[in-house]
C-alpha atoms as a PDB file:
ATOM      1  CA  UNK A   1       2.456   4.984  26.127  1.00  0.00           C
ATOM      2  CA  UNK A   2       4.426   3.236  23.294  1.00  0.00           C
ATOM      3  CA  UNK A   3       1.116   1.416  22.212  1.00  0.00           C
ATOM      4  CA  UNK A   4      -0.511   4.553  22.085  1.00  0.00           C
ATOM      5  CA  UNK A   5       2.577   5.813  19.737  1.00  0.00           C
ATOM      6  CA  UNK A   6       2.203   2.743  17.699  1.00  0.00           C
ATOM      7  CA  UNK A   7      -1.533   3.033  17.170  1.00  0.00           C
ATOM      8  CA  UNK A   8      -1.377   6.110  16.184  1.00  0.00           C
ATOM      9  CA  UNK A   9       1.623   6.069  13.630  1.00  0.00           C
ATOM     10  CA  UNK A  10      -0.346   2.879  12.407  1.00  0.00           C
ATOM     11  CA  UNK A  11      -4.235   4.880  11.468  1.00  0.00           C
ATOM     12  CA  UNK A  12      -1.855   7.497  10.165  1.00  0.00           C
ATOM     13  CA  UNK A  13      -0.181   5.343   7.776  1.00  0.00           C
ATOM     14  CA  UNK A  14      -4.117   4.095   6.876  1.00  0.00           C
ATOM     15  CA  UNK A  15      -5.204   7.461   6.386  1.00  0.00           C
ATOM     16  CA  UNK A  16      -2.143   8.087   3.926  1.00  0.00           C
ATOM     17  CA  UNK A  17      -2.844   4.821   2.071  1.00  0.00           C
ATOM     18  CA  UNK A  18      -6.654   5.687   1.780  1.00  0.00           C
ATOM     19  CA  UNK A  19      -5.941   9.163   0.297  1.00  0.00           C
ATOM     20  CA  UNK A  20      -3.841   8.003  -2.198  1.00  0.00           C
ATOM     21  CA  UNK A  21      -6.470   5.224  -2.920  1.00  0.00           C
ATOM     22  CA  UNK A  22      -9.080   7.694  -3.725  1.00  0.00           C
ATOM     23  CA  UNK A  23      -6.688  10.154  -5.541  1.00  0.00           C
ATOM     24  CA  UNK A  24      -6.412   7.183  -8.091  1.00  0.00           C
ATOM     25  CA  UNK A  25      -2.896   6.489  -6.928  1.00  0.00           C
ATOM     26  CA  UNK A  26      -2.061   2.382  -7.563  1.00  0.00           C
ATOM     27  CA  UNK A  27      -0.514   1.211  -4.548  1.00  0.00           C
ATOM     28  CA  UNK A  28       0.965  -1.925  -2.720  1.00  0.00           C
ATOM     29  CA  UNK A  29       0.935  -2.467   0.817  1.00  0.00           C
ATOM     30  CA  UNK A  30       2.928  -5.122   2.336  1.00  0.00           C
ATOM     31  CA  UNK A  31       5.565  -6.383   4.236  1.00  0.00           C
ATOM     32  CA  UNK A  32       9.030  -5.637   3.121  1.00  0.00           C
ATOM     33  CA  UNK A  33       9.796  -9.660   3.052  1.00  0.00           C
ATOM     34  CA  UNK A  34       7.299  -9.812   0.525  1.00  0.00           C
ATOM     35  CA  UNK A  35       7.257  -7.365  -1.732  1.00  0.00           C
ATOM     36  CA  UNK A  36       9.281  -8.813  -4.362  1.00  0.00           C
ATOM     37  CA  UNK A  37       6.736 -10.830  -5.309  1.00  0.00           C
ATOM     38  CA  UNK A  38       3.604  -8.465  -4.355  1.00  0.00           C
ATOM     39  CA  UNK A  39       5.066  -6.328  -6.643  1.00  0.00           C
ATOM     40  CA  UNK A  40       5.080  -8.459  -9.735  1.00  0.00           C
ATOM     41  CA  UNK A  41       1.918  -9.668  -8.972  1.00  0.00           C
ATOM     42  CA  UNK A  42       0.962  -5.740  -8.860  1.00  0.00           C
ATOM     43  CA  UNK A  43       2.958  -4.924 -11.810  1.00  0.00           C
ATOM     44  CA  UNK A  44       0.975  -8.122 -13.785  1.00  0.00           C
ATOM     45  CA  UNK A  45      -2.295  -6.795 -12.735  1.00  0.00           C
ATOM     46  CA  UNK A  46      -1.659  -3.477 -13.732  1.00  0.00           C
ATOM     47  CA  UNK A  47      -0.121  -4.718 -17.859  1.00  0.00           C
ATOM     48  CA  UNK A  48      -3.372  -7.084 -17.370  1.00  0.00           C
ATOM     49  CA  UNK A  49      -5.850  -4.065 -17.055  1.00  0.00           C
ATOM     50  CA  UNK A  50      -4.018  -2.174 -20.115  1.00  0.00           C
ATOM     51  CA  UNK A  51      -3.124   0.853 -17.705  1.00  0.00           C
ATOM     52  CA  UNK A  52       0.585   0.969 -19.008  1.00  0.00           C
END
């Protein structure tokens, strides 16, 4: 029963991400240990591309 719960939180979560994907949204998914540095990277992609 809990995997169940987790598997289903978890394709929610995918559908959100998706959505906001195709609504244009710029996102960052990862793990909270990382995202420091995921989001720099993000944030340097982003300047790169001339979309600020």
């Amino acid at each position: 029963m809990r995997e169940a719960a987790f598997v289903k939180q978890n394709k929610e979560k995918w559908i959100a991400f998706e959505k906001a994907i195709t609504m244009g949204s710029q996102t960052i998914l990862t793990k909270p240990e990382n995202l420091t540095v995921n989001t720099i990277n993000k944030y340097l992609e982003l300047k790169a591309r001339g979309l600020f």
